[in-house]
Protein backbone atom coordinates (compact mmCIF):
# COMPACT_ATOMS: atom_id res chain seq x y z
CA UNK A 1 147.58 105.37 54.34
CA UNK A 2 147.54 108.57 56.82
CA UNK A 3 150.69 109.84 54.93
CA UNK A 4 149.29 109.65 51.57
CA UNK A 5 148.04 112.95 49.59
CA UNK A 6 146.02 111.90 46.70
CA UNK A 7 143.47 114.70 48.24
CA UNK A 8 145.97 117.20 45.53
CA UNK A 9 145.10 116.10 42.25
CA UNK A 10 141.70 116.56 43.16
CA UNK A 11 141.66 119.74 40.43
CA UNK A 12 143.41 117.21 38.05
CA UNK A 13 141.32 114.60 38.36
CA UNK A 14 137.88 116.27 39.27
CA UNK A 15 137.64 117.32 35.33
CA UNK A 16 135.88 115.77 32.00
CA UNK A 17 136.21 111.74 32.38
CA UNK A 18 138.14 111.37 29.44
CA UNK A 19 140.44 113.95 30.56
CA UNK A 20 140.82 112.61 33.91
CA UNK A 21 141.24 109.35 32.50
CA UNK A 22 144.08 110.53 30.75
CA UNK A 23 146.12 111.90 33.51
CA UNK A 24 145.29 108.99 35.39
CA UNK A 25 147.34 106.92 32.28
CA UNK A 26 149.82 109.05 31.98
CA UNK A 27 150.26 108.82 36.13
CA UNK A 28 150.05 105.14 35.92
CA UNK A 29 147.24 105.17 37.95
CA UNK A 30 144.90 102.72 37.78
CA UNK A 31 140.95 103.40 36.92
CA UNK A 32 139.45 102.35 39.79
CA UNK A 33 142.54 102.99 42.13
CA UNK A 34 139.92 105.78 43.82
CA UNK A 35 137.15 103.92 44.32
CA UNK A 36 138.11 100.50 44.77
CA UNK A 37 137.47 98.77 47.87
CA UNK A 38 140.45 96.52 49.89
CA UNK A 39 139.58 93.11 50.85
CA UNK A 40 138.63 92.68 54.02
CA UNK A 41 142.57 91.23 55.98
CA UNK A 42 142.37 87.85 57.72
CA UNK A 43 141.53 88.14 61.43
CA UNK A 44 145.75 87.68 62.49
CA UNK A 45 146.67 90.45 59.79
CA UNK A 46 144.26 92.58 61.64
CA UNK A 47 145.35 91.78 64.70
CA UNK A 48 148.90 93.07 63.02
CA UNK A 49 147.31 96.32 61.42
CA UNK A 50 145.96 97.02 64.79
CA UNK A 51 149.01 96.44 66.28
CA UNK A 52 150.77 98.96 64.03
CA UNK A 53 147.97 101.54 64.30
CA UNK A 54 148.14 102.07 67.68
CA UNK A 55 151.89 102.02 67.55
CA UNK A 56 151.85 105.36 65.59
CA UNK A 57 149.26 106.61 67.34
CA UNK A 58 151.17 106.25 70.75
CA UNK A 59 154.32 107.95 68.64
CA UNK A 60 152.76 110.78 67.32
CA UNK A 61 150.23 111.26 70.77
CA UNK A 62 154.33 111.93 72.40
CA UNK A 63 155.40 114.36 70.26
């Protein structure tokens, strides 16, 4: 998630619907893959995500 760059195809994307629509197809990107919303993760996978999270964040704060 903080690697990801889907903030480039912005002038791709940011067209005519059906044009966007078609570069999202041709991508294999799904319709909604923008705007869809994760379910929330049990309380112990948070726990793990958490976990993680601060893992990089102690990484990259030494570098």
């Amino acid at each position: 998630m903080l690697w990801d760059e889907d903030w480039a195809m912005e002038e791709h994307l940011d067209v005519d619907p059906d044009a966007a629509g078609r570069v999202k197809s041709f991508l294999g990107i799904e319709p909604d893959y923008f705007v869809a919303i994760q379910p929330d993760p049990s309380d112990a996978e948070a726990e793990r995500l958490i976990a993680a999270l601060r893992s990089l964040t102690r990484v990259a704060g030494q570098e």
